[in-house]
Protein backbone atom coordinates (compact mmCIF):
# COMPACT_ATOMS: atom_id res chain seq x y z
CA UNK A 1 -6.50 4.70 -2.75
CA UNK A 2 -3.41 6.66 -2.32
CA UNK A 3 -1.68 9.03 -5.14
CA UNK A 4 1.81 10.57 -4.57
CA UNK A 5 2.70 13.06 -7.22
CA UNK A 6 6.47 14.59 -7.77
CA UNK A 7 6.23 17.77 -9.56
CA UNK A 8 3.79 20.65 -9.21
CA UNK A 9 0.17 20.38 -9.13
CA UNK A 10 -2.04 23.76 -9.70
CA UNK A 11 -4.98 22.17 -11.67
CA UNK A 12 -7.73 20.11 -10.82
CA UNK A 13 -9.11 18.95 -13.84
CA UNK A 14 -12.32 16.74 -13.62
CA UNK A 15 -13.67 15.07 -17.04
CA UNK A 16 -16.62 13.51 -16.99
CA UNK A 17 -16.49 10.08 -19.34
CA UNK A 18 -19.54 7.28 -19.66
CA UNK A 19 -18.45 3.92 -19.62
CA UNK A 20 -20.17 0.70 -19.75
CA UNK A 21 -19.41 -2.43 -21.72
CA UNK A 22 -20.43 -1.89 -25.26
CA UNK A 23 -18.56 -0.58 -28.22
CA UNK A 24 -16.88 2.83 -28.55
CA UNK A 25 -18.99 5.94 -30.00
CA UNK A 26 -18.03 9.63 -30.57
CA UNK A 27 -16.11 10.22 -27.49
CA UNK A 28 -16.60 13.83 -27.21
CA UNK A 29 -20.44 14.44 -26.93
CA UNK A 30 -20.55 13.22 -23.35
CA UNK A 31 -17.24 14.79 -22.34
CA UNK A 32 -17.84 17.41 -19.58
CA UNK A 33 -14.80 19.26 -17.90
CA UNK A 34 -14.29 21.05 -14.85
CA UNK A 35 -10.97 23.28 -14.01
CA UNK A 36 -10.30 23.85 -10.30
CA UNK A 37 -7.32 25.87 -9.30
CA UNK A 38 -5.35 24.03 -6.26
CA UNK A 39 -2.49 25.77 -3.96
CA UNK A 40 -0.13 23.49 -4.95
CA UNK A 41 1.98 20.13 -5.08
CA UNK A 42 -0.92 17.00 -4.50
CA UNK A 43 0.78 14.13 -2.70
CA UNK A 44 -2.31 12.28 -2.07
CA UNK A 45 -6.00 11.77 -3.04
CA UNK A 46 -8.47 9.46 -1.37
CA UNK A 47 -11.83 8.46 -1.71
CA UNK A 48 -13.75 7.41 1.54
CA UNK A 49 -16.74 5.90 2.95
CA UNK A 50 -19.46 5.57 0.43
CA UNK A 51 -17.29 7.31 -2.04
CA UNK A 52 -19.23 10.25 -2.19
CA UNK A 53 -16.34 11.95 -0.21
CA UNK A 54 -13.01 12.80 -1.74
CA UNK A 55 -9.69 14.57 -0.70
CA UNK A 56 -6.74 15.53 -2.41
CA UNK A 57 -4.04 16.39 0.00
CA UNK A 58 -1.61 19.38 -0.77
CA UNK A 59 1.52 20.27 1.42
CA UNK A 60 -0.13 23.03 2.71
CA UNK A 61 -3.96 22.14 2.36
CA UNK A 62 -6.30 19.43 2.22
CA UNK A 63 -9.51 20.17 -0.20
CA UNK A 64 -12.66 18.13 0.33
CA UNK A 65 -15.28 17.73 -2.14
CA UNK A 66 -18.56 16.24 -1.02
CA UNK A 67 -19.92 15.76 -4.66
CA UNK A 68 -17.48 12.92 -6.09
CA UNK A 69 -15.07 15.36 -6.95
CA UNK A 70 -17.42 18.07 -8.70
CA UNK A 71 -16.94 20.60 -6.31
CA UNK A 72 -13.84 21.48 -3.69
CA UNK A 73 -13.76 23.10 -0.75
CA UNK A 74 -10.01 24.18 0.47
CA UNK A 75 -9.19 23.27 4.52
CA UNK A 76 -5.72 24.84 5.52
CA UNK A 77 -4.55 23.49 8.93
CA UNK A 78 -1.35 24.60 10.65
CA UNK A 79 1.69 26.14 9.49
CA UNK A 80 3.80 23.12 8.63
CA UNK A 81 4.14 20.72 5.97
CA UNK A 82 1.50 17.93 5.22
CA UNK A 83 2.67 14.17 5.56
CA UNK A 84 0.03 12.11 5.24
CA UNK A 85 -4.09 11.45 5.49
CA UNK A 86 -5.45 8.60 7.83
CA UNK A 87 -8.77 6.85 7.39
CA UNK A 88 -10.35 5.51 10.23
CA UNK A 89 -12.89 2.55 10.88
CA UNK A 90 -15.71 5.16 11.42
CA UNK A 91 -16.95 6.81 8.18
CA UNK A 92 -16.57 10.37 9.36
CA UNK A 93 -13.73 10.90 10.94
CA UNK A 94 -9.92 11.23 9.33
CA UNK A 95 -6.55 12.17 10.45
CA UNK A 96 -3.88 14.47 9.08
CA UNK A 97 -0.03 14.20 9.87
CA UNK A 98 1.79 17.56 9.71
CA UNK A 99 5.19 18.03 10.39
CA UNK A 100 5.98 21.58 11.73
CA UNK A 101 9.13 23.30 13.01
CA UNK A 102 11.39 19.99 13.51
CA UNK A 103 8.19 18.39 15.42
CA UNK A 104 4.75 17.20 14.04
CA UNK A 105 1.06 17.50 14.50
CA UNK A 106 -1.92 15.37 14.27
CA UNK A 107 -5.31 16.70 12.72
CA UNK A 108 -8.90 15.43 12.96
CA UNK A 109 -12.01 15.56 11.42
CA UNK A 110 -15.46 13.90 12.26
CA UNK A 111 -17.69 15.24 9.93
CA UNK A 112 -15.87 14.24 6.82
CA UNK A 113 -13.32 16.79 6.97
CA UNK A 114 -15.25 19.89 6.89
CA UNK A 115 -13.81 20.71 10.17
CA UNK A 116 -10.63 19.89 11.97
CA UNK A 117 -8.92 20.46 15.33
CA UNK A 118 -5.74 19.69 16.96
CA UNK A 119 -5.09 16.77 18.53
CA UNK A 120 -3.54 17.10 21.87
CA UNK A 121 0.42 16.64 22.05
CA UNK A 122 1.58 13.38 23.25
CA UNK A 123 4.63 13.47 26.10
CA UNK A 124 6.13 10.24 27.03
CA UNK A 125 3.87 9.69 30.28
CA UNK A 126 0.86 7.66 31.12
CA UNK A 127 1.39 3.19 32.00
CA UNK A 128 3.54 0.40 30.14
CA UNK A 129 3.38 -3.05 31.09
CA UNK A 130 6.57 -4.50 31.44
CA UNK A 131 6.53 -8.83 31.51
CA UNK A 132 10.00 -8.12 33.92
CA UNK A 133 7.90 -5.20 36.12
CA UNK A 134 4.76 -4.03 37.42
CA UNK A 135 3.16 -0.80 35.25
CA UNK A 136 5.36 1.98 35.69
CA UNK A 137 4.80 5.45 35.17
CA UNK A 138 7.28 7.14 33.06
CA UNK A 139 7.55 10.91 34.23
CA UNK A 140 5.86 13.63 31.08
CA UNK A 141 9.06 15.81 30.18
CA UNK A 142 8.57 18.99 28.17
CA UNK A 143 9.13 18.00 25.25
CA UNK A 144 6.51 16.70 22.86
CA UNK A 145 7.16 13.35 21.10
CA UNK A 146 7.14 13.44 17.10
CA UNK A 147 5.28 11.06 15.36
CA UNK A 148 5.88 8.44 12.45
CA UNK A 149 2.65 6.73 11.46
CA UNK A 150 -0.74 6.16 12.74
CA UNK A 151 -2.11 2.87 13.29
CA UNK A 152 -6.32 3.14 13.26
CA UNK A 153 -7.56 0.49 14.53
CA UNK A 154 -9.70 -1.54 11.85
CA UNK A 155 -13.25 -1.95 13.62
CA UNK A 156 -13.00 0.44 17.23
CA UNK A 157 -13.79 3.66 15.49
CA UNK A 158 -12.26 6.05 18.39
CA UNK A 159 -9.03 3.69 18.65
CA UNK A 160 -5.30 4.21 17.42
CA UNK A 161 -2.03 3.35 17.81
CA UNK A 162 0.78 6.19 16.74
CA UNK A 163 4.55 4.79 16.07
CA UNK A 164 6.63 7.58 18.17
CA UNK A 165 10.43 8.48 17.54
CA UNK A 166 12.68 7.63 20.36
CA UNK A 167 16.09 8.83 21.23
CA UNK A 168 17.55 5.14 19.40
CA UNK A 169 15.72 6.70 16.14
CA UNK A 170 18.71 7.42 13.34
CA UNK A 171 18.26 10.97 11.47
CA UNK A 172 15.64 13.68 11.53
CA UNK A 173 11.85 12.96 11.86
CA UNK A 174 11.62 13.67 8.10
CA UNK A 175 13.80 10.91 7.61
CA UNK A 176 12.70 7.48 6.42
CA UNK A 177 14.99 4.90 7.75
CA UNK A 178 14.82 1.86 9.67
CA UNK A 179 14.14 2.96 13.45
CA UNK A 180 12.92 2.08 16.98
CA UNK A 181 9.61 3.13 18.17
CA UNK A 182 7.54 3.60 21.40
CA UNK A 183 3.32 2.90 20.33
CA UNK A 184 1.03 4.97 22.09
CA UNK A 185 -2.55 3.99 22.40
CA UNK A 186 -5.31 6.32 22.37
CA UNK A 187 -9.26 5.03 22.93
CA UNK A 188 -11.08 8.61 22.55
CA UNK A 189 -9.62 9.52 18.89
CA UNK A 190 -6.31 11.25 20.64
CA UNK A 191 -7.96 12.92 23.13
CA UNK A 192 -5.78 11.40 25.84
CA UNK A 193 -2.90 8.75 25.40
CA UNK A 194 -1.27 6.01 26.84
CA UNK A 195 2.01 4.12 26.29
CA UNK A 196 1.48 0.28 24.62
CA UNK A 197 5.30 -0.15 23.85
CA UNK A 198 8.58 0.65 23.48
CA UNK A 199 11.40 -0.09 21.32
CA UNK A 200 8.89 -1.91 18.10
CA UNK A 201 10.13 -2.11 14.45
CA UNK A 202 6.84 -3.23 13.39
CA UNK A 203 3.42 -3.00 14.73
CA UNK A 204 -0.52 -4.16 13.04
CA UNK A 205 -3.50 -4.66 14.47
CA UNK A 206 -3.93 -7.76 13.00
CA UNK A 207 -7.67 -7.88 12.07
CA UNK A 208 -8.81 -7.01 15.52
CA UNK A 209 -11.87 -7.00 16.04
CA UNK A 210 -13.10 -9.24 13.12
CA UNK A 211 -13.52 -13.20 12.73
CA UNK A 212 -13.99 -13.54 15.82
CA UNK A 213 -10.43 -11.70 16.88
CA UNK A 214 -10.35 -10.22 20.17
CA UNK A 215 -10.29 -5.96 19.58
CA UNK A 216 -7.91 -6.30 21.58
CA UNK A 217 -4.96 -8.23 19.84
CA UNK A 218 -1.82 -6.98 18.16
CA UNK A 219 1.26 -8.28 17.23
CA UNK A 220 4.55 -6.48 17.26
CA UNK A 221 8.39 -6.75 15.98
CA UNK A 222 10.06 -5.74 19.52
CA UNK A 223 14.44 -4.79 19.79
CA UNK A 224 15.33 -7.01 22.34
CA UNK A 225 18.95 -5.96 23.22
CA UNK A 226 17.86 -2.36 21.61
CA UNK A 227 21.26 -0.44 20.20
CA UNK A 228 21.53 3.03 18.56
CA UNK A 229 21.84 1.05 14.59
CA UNK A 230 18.41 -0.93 14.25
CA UNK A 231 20.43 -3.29 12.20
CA UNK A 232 22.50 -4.22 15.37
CA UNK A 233 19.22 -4.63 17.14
CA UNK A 234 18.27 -8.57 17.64
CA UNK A 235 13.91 -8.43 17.72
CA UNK A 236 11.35 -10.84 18.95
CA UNK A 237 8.01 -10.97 16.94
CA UNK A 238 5.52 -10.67 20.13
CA UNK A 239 1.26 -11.31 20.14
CA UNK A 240 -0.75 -10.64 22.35
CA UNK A 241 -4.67 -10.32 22.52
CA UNK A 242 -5.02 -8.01 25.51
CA UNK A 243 -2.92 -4.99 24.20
CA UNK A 244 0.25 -6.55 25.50
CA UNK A 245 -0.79 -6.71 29.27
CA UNK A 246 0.19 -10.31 28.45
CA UNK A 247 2.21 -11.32 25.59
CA UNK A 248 0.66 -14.92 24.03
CA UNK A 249 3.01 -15.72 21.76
CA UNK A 250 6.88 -14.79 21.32
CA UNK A 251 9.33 -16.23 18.52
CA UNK A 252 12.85 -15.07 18.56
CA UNK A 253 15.55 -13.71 16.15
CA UNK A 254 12.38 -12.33 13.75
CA UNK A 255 13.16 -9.61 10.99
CA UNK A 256 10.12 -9.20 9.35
CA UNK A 257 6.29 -10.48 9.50
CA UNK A 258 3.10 -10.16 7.15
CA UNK A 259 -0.64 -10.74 8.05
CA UNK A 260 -2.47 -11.72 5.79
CA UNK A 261 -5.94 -13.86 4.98
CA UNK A 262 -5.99 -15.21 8.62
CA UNK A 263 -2.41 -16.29 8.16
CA UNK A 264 0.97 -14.82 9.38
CA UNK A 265 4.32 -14.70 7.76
CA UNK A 266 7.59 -14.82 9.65
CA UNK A 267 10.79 -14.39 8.32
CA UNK A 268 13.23 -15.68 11.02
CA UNK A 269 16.58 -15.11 11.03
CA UNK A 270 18.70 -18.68 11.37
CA UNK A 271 22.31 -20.43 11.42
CA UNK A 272 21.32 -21.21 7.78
CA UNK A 273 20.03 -17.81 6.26
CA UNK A 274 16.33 -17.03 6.25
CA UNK A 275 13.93 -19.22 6.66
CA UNK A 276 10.06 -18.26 6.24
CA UNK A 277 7.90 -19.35 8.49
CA UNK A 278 4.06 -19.71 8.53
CA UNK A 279 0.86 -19.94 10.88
CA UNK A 280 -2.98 -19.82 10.40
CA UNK A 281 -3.35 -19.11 14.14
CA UNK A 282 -1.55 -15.69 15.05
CA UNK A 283 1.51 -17.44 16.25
CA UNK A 284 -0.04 -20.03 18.12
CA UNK A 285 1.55 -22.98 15.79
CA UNK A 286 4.22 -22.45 13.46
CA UNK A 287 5.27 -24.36 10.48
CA UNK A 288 8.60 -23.54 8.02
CA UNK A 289 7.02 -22.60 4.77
CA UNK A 290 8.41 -25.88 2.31
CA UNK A 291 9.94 -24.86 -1.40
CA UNK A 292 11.17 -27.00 -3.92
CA UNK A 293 14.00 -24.92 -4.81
CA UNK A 294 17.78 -25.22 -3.58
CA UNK A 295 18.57 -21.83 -4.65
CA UNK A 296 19.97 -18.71 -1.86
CA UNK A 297 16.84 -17.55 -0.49
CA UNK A 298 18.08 -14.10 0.97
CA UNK A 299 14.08 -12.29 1.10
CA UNK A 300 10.57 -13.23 0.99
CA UNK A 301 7.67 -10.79 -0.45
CA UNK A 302 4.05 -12.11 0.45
CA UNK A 303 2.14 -11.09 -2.64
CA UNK A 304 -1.92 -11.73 -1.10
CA UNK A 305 -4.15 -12.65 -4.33
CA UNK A 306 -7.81 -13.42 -3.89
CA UNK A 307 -10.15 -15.14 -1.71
CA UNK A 308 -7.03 -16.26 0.77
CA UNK A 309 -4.70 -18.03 -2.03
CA UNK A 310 -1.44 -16.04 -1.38
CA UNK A 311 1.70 -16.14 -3.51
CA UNK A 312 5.24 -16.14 -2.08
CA UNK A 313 8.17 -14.07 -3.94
CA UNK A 314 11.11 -15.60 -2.88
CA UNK A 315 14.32 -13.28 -3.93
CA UNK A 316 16.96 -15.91 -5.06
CA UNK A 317 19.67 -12.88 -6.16
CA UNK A 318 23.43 -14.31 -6.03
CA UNK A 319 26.05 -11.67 -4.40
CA UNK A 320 27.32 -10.67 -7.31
CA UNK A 321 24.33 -9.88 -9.67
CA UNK A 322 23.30 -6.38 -11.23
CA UNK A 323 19.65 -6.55 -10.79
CA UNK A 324 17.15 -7.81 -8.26
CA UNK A 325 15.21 -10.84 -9.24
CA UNK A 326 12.80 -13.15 -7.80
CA UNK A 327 10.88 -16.80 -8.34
CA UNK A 328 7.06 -16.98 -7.34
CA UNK A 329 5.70 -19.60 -5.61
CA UNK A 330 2.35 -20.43 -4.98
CA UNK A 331 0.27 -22.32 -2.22
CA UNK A 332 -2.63 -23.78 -1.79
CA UNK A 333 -4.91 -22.52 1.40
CA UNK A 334 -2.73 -23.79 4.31
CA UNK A 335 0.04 -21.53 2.93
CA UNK A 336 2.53 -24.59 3.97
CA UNK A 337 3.78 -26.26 0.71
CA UNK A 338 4.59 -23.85 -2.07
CA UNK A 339 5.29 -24.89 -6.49
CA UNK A 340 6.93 -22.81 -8.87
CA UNK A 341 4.69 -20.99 -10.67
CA UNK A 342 6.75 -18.60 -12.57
CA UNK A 343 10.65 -17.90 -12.68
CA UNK A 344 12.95 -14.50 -13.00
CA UNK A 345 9.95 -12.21 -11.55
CA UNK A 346 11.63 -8.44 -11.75
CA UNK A 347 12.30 -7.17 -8.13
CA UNK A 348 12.98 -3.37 -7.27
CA UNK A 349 14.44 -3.83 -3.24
CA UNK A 350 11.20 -5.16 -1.56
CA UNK A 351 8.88 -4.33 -4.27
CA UNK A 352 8.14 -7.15 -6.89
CA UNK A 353 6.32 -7.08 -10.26
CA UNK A 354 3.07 -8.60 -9.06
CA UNK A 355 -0.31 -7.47 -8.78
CA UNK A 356 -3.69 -9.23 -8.29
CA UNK A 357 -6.21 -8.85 -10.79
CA UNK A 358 -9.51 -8.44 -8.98
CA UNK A 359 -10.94 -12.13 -9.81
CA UNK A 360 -10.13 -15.17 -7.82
CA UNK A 361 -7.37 -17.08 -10.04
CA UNK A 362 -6.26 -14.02 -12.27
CA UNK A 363 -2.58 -12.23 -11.57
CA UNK A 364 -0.59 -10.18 -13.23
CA UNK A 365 3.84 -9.72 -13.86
CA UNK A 366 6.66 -8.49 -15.40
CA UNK A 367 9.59 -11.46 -16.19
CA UNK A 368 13.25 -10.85 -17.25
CA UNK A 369 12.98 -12.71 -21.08
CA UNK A 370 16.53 -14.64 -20.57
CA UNK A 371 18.64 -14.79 -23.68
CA UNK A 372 19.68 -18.41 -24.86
CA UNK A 373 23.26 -17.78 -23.13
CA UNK A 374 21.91 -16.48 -19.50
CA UNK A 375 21.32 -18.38 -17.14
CA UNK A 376 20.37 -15.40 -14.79
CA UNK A 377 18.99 -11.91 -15.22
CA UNK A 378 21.35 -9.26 -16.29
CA UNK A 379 21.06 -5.39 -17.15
CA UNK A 380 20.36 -6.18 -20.65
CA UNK A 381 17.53 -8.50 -20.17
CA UNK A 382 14.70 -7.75 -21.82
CA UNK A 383 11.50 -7.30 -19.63
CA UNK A 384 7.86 -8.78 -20.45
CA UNK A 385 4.34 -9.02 -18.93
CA UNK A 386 2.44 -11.60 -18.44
CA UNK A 387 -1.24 -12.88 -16.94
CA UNK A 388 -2.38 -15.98 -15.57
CA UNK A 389 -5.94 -17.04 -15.66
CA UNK A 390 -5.81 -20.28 -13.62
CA UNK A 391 -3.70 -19.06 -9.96
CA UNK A 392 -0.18 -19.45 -11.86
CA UNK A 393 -0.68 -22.68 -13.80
CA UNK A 394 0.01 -21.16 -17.11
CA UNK A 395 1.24 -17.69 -17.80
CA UNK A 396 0.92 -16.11 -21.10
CA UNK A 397 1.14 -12.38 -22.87
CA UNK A 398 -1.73 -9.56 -22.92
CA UNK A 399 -2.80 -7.73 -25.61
CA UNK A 400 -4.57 -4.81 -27.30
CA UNK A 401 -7.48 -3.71 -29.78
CA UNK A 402 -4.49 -4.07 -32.17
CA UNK A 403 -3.04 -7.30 -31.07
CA UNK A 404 -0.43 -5.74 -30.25
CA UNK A 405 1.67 -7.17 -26.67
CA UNK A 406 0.81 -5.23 -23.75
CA UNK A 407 3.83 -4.40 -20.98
CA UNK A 408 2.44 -3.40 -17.80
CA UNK A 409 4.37 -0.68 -16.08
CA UNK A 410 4.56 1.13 -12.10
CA UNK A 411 4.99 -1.48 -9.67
CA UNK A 412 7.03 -0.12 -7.58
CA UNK A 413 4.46 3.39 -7.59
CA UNK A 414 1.04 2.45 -5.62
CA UNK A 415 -1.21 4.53 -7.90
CA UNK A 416 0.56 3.33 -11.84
CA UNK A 417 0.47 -0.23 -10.85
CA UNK A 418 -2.21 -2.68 -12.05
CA UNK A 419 -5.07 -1.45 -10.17
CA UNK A 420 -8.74 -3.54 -9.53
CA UNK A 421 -11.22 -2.65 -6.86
CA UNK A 422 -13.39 -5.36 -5.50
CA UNK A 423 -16.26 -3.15 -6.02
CA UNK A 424 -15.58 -3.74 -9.93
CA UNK A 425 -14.49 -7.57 -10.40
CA UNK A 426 -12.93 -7.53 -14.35
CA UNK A 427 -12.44 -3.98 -14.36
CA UNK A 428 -8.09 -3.41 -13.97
CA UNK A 429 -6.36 -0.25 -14.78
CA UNK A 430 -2.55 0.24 -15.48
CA UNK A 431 0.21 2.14 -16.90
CA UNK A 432 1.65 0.28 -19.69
CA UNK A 433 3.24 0.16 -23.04
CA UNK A 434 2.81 -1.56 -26.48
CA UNK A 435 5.67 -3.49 -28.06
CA UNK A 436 7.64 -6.72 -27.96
CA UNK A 437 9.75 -5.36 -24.78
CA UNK A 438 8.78 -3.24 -21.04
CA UNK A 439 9.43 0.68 -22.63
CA UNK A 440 8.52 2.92 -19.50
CA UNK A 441 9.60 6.10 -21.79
CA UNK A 442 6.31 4.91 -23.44
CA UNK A 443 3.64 5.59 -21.35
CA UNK A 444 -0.08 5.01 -21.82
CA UNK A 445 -3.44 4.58 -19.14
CA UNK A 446 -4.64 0.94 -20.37
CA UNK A 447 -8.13 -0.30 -19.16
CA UNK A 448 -9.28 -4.19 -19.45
CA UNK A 449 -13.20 -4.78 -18.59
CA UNK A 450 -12.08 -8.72 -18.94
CA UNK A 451 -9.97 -9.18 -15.88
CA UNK A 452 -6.55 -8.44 -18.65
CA UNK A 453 -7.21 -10.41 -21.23
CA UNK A 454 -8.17 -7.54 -23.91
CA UNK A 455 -6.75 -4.15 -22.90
CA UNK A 456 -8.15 -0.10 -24.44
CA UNK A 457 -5.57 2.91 -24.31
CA UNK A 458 -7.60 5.91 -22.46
CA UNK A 459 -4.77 8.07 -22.64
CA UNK A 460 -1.43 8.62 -24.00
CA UNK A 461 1.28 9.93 -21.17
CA UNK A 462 2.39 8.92 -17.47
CA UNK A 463 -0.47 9.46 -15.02
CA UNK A 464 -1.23 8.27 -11.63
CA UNK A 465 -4.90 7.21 -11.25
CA UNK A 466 -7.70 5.61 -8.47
CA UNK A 467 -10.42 4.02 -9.13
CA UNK A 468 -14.29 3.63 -7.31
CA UNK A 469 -17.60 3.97 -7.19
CA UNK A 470 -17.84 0.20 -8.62
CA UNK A 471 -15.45 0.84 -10.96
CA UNK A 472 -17.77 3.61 -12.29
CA UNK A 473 -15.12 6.62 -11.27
CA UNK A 474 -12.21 6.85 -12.29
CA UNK A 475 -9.51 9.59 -11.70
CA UNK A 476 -6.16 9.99 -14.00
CA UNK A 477 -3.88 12.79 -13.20
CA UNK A 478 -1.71 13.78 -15.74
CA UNK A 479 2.38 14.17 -14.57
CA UNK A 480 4.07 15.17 -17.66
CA UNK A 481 1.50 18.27 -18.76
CA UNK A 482 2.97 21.47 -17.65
CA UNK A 483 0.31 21.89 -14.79
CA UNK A 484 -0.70 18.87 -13.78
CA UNK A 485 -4.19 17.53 -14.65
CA UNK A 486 -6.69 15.45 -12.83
CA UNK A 487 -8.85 13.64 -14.74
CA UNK A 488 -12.89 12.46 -13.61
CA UNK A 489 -13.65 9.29 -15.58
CA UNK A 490 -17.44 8.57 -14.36
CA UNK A 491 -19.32 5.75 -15.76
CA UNK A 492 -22.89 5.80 -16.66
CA UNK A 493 -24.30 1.60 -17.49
CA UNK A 494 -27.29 2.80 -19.34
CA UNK A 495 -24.87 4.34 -21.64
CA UNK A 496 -22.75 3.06 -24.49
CA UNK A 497 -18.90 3.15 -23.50
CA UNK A 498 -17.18 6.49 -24.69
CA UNK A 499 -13.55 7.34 -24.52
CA UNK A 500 -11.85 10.47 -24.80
CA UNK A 501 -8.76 11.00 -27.14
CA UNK A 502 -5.44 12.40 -26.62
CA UNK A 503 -6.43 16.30 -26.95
């Protein structure tokens, strides 16, 4: 799991806790910390393979710890500025996006980061298939091409896809804003590269390679009259299962698509407004997704829950409101019909107050609490959480030790939101607050062993946090101390559960 940080980071600070699912005993006689100086600001942390393996990513470094975090070793790379960390489908090898002076560069490991190289610069040469041409070759210029995002592919360990800027792309490569891009393909983990296509909004791999998926599919969001604003751009939603030698399936006047549980979303643009449409066989057949409302349905958020039951967030804002809202809908497994399950959802742009709760039927969200003279949600609406136990049926409030409501907080941030693993069905953590209302100036690190039915304050204050090792290991880092502090919750099930306090 990913954590991006704001403010400075110059301590790693690892706390050992003992959890298991008995009752609380003196918290501090199994409370071990570590201190570990870092270079600075940590935008990311991420535990991989068999979770052993851990890296916190700096702007300037990347420190590896072999140990679950007890130990750190620090890996500077080039001379730029850090963007992001990559994991791969083979358990050894990661990538590293840099960005140095006005371009970027890609890093590598394959031994679990203890060493890394360059990867070779990409130019804009090698074959792309064209359904109008033959292949063409497209001369190498001097320049090398800056990169976006890379794509790994999900089950060819040496494969990946890397979204390029082209000369339609608006601002600087630092910039994140809707833009064209040319996909290069590389089959030897970016040894050598080849061009896969030009001019894409969107690209995913689809599940290649599993459920009996060719490795070879992919589905793209491709400009088809391609102009300088990406919002002037008209795009076709494209798949294809031999890496677009041959495109399969095509479906015009697309802006957006979603794959998930075997099943792809389509929001196509039409005479009418936006209309989502669905189809369990990657494009193949195509049904409009059916809701019982009548209401403006400007945007749709696909919010997966477990075991292939998806929700559907469907934003219903009128022109003239002050905040974004949304109903949720839910489906049973052909994702074709869709009820009401819960009204005035809080909405944030495309991010919606929703989070799965690591057991088939449980979900979590945050409601506007309509006073008896709106009809709508306005900027005073009160905000509240809720939890259903039976895939939306009936929705009702959390609470704590104390009884007290719980309001779950961080939605919109990937590591404050309500956070499960699979590893650990029942075991959710969040940022929340107690109280009648949604306070996030009152921040506290809530755990539920129950699936969020009964919820325990670990720790008072805003942190971002990730959870594995089964749900045994947890880490909190801490963003309103001075220096910030990591936090090493690690659970021991022959022992009796013991919490830290505040100090």
């Amino acid at each position: 799991m990913g954590i991006l940080f704001e403010k400075a980071a110059l301590v790693l600070l690892l706390l050992l806790f003992l959890i298991s699912h008995t009752q609380a005993t003196n918290p501090c006689d199994s409370l071990t910390i570590t201190r570990k100086e870092l270079d600075g600001q940590i935008i990311q942390l991420e535990w991989f393979n068999d979770e052993k393996y851990v890296y916190a990513v700096t702007r300037t470094s990347v420190w590896v710890s072999q140990d679950e975090g007890q130990t750190w070793s620090q890996k500077e790379l080039g001379k730029g500025t850090i963007n992001s960390l990559f994991l791969t489908a083979a358990p050894n090898q990661q990538l590293v996006l840099e960005y140095e002076n006005s371009s970027t560069v890609l890093w590598k490991t394959s031994d679990h980061g203890s060493t890394w190289s360059r990867v070779p610069q990409i130019y804009n040469q090698g074959s792309r298939f064209s359904p109008e041409q033959n292949s063409i070759e497209t001369p190498r210029t001097d320049q090398p091409l800056s990169i976006y995002s890379v794509i790994p592919h999900p089950t060819q360990q040496d494969w990946l896809v890397v979204q390029t800027y082209n000369s339609y792309c608006l601002g600087s490569v630092s910039d994140v804003r809707p833009c064209h891009f040319d996909i290069k393909l590389s089959k030897d983990f970016g040894e050598t590269w080849s061009s896969l296509s030009s001019n894409v909004a969107e690209f995913s791999w689809a599940d290649a390679g599993k459920n009996n998926i060719p490795v070879e599919n992919c589905i793209q969001l491709k400009a088809v009259n391609v102009s300088a604003d990406i919002r002037a751009s008209n795009f076709i939603f494209q798949h294809s299962t031999n890496l677009f030698q041959r495109v399969d399936a095509e479906i015009p006047q697309v802006v957006d698509f979603g794959y998930y549980f075997n099943i792809l979303y389509i929001a196509q643009k039409t005479s009418k407004g936006i209309q989502l449409l669905v189809s369990p066989d990657q494009a193949k057949t195509v049904i409009p997704a059916r809701f019982p409302s009548d209401l403006q349905q400007n945007y749709y958020s696909i919010l997966p829950g477990i075991n292939g039951l998806s929700y559907v967030a469907v934003d219903h804002t009128g022109p003239k409101s002050s905040v974004r809202w949304a109903n949720l809908y839910v489906t049973d497994f052909t994702s074709e019909s869709y009820v009401l399950s819960l009204e005035n959802v809080r909405k944030e742009l495309r991010t919606v107050d929703f989070a799965a709760g690591g057991i088939d039927g449980i979900q979590f969200a945050n409601v506007y609490d309509l006073a008896e003279n709106e009809v709508f949600p306005t900027e005073t609406s009160a905000v509240v959480s809720a939890v259903t136990f039976n895939n939306g049926g009936i929705w009702q409030f959390m609470r704590d030790d104390s009884k007290a409501k719980i309001n779950l907080q961080g939605f919109s941030t990937a590591n404050q939101k309500p956070q499960v693993s699979e590893n650990a069905p029942g075991i959710v953590l969040s940022l929340a607050n107690t109280g009648e209302t949604l306070d996030e100036d009152a921040s506290s690190v809530f755990l539920s062993r129950d699936a969020g039915l009964n919820w325990l304050r670990l720790y008072t204050g805003s942190f971002h946090f990730a959870m594995a090792d089964h749900g045994g290991l947890v880490l909190l880092a801490d963003e309103s101390a001075p220096t910030r502090n990591i936090l090493s919750l690690h659970q021991n099930h022959d022992l009796p559960l013991l919490i830290g306090n505040d100090t």
